[in-house]
N, C-alpha and C. Protein backbone atom coordinates (compact mmCIF):
# COMPACT_ATOMS: atom_id res chain seq x y z
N UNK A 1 91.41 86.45 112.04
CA UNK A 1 91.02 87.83 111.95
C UNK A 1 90.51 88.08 110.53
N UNK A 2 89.53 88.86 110.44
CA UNK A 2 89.03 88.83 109.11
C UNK A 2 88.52 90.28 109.33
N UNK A 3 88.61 91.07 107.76
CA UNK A 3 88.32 92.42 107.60
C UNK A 3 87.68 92.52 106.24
N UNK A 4 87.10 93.69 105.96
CA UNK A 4 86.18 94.21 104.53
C UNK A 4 87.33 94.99 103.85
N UNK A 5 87.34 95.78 104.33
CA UNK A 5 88.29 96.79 103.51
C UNK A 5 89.69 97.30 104.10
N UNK A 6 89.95 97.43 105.58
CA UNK A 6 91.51 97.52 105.44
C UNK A 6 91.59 97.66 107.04
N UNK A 7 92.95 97.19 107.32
CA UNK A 7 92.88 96.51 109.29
C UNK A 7 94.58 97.03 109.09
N UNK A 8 95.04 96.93 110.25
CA UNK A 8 95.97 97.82 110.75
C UNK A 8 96.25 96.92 111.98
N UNK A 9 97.20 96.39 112.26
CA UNK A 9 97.72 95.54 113.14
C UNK A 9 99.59 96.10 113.55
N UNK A 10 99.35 96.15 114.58
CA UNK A 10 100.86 96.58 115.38
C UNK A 10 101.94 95.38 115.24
N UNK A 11 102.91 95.64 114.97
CA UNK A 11 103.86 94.75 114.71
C UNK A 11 105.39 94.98 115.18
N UNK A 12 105.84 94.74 116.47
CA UNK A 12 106.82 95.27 116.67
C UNK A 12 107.16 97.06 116.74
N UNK A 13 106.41 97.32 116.73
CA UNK A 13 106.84 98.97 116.72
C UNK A 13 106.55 99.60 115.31
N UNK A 14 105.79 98.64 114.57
CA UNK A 14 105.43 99.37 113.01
C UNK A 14 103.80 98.85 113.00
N UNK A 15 102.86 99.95 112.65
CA UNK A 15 101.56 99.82 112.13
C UNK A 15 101.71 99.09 110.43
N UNK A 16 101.54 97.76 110.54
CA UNK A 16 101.14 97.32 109.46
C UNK A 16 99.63 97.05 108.37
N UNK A 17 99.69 97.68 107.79
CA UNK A 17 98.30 97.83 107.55
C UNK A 17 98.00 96.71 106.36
N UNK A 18 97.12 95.85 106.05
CA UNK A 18 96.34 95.47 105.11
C UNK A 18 94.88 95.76 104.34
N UNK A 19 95.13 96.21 103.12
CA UNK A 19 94.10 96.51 102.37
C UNK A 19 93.22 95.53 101.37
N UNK A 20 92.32 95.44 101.06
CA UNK A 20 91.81 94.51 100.23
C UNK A 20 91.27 95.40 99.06
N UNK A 21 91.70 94.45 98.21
CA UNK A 21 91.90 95.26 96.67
C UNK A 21 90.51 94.55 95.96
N UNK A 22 89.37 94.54 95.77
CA UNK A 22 88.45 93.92 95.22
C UNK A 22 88.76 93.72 93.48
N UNK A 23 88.54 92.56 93.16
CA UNK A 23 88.69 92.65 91.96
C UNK A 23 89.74 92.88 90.83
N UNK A 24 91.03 92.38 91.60
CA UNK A 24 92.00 92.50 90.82
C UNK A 24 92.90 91.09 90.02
N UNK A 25 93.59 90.35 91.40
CA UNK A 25 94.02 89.20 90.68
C UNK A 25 92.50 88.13 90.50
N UNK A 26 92.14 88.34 91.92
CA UNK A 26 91.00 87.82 92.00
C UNK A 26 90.18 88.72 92.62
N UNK A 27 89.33 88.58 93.42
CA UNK A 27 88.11 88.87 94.56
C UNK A 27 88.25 88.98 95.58
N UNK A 28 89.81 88.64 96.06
CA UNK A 28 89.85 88.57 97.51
C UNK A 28 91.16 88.80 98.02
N UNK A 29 91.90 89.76 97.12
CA UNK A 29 93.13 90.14 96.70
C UNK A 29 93.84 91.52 98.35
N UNK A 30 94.85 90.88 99.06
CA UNK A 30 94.88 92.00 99.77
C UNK A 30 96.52 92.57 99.45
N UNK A 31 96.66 93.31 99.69
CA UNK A 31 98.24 93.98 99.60
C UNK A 31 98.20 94.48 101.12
N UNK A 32 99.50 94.32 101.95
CA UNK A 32 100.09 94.73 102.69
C UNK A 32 101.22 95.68 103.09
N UNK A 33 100.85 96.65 103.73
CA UNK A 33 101.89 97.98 103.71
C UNK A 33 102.92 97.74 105.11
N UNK A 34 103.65 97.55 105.25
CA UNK A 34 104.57 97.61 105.90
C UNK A 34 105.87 99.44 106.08
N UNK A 35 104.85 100.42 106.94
CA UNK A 35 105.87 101.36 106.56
C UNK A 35 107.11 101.80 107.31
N UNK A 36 107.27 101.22 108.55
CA UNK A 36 108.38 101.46 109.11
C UNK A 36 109.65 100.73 107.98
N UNK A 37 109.31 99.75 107.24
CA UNK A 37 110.53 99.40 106.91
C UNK A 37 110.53 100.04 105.07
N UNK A 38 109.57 100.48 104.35
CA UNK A 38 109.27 101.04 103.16
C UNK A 38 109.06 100.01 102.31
N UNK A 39 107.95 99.07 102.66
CA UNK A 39 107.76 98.02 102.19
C UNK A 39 106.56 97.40 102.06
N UNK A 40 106.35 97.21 100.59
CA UNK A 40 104.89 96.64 100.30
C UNK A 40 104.65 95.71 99.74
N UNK A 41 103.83 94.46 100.22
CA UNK A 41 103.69 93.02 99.67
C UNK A 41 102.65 92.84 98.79
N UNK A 42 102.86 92.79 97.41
CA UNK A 42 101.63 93.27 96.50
C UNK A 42 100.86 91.37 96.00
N UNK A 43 101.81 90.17 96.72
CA UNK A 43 101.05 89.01 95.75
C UNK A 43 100.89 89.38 94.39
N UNK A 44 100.09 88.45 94.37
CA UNK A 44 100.12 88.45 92.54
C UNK A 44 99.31 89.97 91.91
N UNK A 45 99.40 90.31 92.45
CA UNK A 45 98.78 91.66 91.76
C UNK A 45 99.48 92.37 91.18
N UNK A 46 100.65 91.77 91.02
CA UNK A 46 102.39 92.24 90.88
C UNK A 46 103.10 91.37 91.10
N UNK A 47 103.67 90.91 89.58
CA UNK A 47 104.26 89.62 89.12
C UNK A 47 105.69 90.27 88.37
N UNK A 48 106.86 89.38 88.80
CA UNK A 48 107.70 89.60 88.02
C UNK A 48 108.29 88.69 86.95
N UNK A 49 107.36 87.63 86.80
CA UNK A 49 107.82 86.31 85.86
C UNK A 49 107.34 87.16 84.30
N UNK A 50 106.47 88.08 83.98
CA UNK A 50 105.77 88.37 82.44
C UNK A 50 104.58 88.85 82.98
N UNK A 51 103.71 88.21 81.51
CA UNK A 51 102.05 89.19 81.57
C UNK A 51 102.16 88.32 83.28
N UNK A 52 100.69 88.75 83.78
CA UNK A 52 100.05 88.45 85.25
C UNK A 52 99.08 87.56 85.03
N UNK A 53 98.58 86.44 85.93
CA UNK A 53 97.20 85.77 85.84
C UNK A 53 96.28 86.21 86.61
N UNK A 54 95.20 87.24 85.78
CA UNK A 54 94.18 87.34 86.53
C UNK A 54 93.28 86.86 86.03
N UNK A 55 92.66 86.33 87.29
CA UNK A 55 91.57 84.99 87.15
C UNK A 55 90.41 85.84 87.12
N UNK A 56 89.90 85.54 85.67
CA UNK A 56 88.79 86.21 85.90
C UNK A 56 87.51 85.66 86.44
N UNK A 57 87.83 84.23 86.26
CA UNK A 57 86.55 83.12 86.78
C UNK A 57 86.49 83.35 88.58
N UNK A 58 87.78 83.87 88.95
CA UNK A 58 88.01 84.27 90.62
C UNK A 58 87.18 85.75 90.94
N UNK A 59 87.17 86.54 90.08
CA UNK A 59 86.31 87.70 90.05
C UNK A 59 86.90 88.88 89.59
N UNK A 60 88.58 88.16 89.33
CA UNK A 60 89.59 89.51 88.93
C UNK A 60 89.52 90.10 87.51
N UNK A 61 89.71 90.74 87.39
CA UNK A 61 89.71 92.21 85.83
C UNK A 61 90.95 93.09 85.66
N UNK A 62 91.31 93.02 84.56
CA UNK A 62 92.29 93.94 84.61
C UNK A 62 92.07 95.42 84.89
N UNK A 63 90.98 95.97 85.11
CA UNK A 63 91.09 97.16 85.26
C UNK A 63 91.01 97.27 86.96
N UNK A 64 90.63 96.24 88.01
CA UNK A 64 91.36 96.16 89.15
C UNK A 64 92.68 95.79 89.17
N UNK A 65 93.31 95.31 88.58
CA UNK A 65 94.79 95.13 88.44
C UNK A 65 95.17 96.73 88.45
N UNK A 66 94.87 97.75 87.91
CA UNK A 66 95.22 98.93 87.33
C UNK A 66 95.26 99.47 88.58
N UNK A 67 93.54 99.60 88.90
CA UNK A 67 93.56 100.45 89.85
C UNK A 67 94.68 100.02 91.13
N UNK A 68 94.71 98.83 91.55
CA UNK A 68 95.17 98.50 92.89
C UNK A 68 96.42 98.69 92.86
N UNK A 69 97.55 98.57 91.56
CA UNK A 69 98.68 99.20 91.20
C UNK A 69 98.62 101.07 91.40
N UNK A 70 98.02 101.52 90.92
CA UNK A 70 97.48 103.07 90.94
C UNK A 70 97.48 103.54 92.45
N UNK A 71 96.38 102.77 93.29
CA UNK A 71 96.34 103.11 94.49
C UNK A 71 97.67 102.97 95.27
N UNK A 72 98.55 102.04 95.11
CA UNK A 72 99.27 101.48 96.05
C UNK A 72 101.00 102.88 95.56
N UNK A 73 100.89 102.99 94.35
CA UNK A 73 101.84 104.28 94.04
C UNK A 73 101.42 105.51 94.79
N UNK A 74 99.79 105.69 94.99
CA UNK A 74 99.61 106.97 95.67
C UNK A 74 99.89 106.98 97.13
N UNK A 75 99.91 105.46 97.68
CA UNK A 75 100.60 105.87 98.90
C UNK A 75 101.87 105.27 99.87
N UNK A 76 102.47 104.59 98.64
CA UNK A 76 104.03 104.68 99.05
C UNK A 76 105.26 105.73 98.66
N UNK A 77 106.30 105.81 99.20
CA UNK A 77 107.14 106.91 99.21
C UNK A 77 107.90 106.00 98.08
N UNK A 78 108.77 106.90 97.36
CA UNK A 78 109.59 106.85 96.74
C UNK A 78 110.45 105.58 96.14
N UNK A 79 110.79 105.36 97.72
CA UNK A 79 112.36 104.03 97.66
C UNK A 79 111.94 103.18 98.24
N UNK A 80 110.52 102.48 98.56
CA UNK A 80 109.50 101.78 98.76
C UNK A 80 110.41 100.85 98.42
N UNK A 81 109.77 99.25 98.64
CA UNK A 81 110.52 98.11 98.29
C UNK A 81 109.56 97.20 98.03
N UNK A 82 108.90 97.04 96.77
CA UNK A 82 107.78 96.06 96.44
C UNK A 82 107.94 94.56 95.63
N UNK A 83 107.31 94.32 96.98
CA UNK A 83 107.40 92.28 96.98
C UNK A 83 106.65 91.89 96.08
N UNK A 84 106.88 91.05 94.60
CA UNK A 84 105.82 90.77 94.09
C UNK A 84 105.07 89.65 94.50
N UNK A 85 104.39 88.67 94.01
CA UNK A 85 103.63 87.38 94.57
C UNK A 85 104.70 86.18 93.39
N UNK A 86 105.24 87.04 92.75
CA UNK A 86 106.25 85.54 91.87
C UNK A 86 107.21 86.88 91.60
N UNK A 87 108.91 86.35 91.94
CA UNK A 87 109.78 87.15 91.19
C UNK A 87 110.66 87.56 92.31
N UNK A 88 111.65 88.48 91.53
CA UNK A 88 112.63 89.37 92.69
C UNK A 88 111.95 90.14 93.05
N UNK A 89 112.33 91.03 94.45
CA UNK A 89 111.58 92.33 94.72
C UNK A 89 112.31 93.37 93.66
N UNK A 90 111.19 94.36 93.81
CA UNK A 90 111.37 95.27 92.98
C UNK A 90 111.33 96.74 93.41
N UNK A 91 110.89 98.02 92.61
CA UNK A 91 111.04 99.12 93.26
C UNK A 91 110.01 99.67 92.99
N UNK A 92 109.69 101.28 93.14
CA UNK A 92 108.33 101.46 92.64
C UNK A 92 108.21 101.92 91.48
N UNK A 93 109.90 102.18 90.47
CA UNK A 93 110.11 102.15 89.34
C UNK A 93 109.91 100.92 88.49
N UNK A 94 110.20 99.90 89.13
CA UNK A 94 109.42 98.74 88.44
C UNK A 94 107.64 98.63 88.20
N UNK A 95 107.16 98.78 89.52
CA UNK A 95 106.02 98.82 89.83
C UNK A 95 105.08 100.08 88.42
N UNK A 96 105.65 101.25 88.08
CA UNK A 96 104.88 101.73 87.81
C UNK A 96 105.42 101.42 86.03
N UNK A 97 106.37 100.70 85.88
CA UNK A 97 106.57 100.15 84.28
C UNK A 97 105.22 99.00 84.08
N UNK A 98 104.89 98.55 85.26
CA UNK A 98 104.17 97.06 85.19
C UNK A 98 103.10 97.83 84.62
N UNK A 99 102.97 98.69 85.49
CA UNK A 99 101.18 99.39 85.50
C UNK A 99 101.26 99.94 84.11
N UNK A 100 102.25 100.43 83.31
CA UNK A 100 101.96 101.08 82.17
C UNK A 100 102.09 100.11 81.29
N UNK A 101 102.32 98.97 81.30
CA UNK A 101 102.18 97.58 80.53
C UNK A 101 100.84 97.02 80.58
N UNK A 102 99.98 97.23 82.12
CA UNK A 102 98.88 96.82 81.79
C UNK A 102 97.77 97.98 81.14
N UNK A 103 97.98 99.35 81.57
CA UNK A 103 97.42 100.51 81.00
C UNK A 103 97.61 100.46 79.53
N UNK A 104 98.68 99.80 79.04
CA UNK A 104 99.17 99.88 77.44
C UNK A 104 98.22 98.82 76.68
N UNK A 105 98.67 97.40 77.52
CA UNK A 105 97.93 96.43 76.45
C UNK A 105 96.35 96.26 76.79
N UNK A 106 95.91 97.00 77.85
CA UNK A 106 94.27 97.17 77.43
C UNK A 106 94.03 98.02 76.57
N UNK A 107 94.62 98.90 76.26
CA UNK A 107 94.71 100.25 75.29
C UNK A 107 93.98 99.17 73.95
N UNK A 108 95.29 98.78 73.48
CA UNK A 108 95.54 97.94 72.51
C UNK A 108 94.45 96.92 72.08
N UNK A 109 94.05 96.16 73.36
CA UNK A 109 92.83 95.11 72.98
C UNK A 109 91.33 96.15 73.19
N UNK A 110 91.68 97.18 73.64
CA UNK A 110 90.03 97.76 74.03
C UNK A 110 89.82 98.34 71.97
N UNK A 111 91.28 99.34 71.78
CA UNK A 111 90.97 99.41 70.78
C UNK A 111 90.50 98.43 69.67
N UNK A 112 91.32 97.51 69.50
CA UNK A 112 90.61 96.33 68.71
C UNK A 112 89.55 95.73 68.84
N UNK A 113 88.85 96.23 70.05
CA UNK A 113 87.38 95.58 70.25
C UNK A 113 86.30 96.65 69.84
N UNK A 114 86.76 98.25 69.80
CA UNK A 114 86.04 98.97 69.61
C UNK A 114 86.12 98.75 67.65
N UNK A 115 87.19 98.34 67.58
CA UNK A 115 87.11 98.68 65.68
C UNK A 115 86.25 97.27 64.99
N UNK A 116 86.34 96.43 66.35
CA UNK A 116 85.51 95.50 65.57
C UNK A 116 86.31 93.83 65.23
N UNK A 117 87.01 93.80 66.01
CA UNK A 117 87.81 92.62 65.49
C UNK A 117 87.84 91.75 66.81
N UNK A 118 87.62 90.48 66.29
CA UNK A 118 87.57 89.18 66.43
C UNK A 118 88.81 88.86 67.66
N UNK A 119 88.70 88.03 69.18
CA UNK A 119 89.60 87.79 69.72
C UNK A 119 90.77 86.66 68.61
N UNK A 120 90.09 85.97 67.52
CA UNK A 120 90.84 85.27 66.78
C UNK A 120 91.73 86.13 66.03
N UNK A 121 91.03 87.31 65.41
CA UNK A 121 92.00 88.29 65.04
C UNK A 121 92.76 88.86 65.95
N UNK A 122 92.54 89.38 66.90
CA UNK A 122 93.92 89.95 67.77
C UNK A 122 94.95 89.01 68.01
N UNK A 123 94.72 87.67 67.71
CA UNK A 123 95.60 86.91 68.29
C UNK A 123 96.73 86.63 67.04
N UNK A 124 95.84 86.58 65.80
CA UNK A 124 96.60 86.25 64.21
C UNK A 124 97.20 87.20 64.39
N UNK A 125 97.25 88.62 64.82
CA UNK A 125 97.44 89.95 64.34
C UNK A 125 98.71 89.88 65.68
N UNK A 126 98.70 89.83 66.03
CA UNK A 126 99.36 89.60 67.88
C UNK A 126 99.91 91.20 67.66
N UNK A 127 98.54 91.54 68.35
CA UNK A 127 98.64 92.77 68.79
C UNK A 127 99.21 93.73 69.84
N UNK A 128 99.65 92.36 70.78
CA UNK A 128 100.25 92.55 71.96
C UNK A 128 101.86 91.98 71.83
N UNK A 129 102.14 91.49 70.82
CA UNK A 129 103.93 91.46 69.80
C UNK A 129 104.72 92.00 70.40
N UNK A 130 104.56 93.58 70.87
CA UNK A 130 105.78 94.85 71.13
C UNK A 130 105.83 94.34 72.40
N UNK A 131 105.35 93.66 73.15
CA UNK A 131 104.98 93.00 75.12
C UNK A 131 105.67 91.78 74.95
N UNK A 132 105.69 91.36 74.15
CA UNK A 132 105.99 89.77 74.13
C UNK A 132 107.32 89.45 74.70
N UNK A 133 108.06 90.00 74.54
CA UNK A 133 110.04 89.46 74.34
C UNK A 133 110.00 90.14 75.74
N UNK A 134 109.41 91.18 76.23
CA UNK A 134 109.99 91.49 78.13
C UNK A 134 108.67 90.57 78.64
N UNK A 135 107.42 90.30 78.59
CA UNK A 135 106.36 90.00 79.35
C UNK A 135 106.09 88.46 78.70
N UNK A 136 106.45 87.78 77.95
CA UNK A 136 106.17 86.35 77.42
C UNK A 136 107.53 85.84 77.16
N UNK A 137 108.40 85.56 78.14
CA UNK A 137 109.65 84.36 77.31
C UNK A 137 109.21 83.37 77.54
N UNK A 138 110.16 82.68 76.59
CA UNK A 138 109.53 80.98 76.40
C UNK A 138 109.25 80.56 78.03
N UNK A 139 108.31 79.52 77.57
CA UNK A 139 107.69 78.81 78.57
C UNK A 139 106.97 80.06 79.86
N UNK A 140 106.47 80.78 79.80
CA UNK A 140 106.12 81.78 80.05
C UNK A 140 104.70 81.35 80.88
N UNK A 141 104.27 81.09 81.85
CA UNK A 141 103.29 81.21 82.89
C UNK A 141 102.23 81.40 81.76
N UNK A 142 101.93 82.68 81.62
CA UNK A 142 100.97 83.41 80.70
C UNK A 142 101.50 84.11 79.72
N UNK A 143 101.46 83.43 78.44
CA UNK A 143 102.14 83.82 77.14
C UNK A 143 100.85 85.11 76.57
N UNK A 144 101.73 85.46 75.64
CA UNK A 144 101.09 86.82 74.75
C UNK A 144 99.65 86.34 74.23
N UNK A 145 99.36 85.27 73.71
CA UNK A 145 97.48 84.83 73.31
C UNK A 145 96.89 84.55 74.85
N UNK A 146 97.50 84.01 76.11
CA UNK A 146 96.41 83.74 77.10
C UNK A 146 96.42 85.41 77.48
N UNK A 147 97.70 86.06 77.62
CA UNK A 147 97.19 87.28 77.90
C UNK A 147 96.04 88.38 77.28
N UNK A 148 96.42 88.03 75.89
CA UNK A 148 95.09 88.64 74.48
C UNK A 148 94.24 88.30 75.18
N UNK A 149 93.82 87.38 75.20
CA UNK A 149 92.30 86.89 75.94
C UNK A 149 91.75 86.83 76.81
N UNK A 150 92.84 87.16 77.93
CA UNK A 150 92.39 87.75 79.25
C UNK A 150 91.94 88.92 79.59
N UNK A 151 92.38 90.11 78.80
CA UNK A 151 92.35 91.38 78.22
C UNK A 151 90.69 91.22 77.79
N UNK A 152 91.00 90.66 76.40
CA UNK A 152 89.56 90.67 75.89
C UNK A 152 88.42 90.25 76.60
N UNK A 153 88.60 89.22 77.50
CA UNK A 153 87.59 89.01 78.80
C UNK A 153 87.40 89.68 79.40
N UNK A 154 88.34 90.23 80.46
CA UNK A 154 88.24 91.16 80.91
C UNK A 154 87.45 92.44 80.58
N UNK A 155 87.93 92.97 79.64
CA UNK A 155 87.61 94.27 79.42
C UNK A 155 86.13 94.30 78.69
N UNK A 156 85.57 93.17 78.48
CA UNK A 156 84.26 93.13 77.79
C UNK A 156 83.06 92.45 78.92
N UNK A 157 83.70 92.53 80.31
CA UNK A 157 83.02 91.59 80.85
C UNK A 157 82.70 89.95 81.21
N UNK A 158 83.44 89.54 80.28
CA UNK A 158 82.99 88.05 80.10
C UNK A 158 84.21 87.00 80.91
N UNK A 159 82.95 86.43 81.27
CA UNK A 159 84.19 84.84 82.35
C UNK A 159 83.87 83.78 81.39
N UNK A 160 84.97 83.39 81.24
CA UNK A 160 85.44 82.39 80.48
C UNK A 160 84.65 80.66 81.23
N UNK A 161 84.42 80.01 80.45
CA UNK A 161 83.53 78.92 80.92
C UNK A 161 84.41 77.51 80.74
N UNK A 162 84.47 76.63 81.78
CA UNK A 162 85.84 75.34 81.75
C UNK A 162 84.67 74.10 81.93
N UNK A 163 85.02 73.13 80.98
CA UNK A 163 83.88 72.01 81.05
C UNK A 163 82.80 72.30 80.56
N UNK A 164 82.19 71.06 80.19
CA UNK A 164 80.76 71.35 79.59
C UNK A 164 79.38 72.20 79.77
N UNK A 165 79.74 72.23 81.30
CA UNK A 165 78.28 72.64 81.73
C UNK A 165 78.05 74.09 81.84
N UNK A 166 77.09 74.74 81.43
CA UNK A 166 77.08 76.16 82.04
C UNK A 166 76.88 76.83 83.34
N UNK A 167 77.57 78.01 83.86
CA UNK A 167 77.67 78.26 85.27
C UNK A 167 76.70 79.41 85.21
């Protein structure tokens, strides 16, 4: 079964719906609402290990990360129960700390890109420091510089290039 933007399948006595989030972890990112039981399966679009990997070479951006967090608060209730794609489940009090972590540290790298500084400087400067100790412990998936630079990709447009050749 395959859908564009969002399908709705019966499940035992609950309308389960799936949405596709364009552009968030990746390009092809869906979250699933489950509401008879108050329950939403967000995958990696919602990580509980630290920062998140969004691939931007996959088509994802942090400012779909934002939104698809954003959207998914406007239409769950309260005491919701959200599955991340790595981690314990969580609540939608977790959920909306994540979102103000990623709303925060684009803040942070957009400003440093508007004043003019170097992804080498944000990283000397570790501008993203105050994130580090809840969103980077050791050995950390995606530490505080891959996150700097995912940010800075992100938010400037640019996909990062692997191997010699140009794409």
């Amino acid at each position: 079964m395959t859908f564009n933007a969002e399908l709705t399948v019966h499940v035992n006595g609950d309308d389960v719906r799936a949405v596709h989030y364009p552009n968030a972890h990746t390009d092809g990112d869906t979250i699933v609402f489950f509401p008879k039981t108050a329950t939403v399966a967000m995958g990696d679009i919602y990580v509980r290990y630290g920062f998140p990997f969004i691939d931007i070479n996959g088509g994802g951006s942090v400012q779909g990360m934002i939104a698809a967090c954003e959207d998914v608060l406007r239409r769950v209730p309260a005491d919701t129960r959200v599955v991340p794609g790595h981690g314990e489940v969580g609540s939608v009090a977790d959920l909306r700390e994540y979102l103000q972590m990623l709303k925060d540290t684009s803040a942070a790298v957009a400003g440093a890109v508007k004043a003019g500084k170097t992804l080498a400087q944000m990283k000397q400067e570790r501008i993203l420091g105050r994130w580090s100790e809840r969103y980077s412990p050791p050995k950390a998936f995606v530490d505080t510089d891959a996150f700097t630079e995912t940010l800075y990709n992100s938010l400037r447009g640019h996909v990062a290039r692997h191997g010699s050749r140009p794409r």
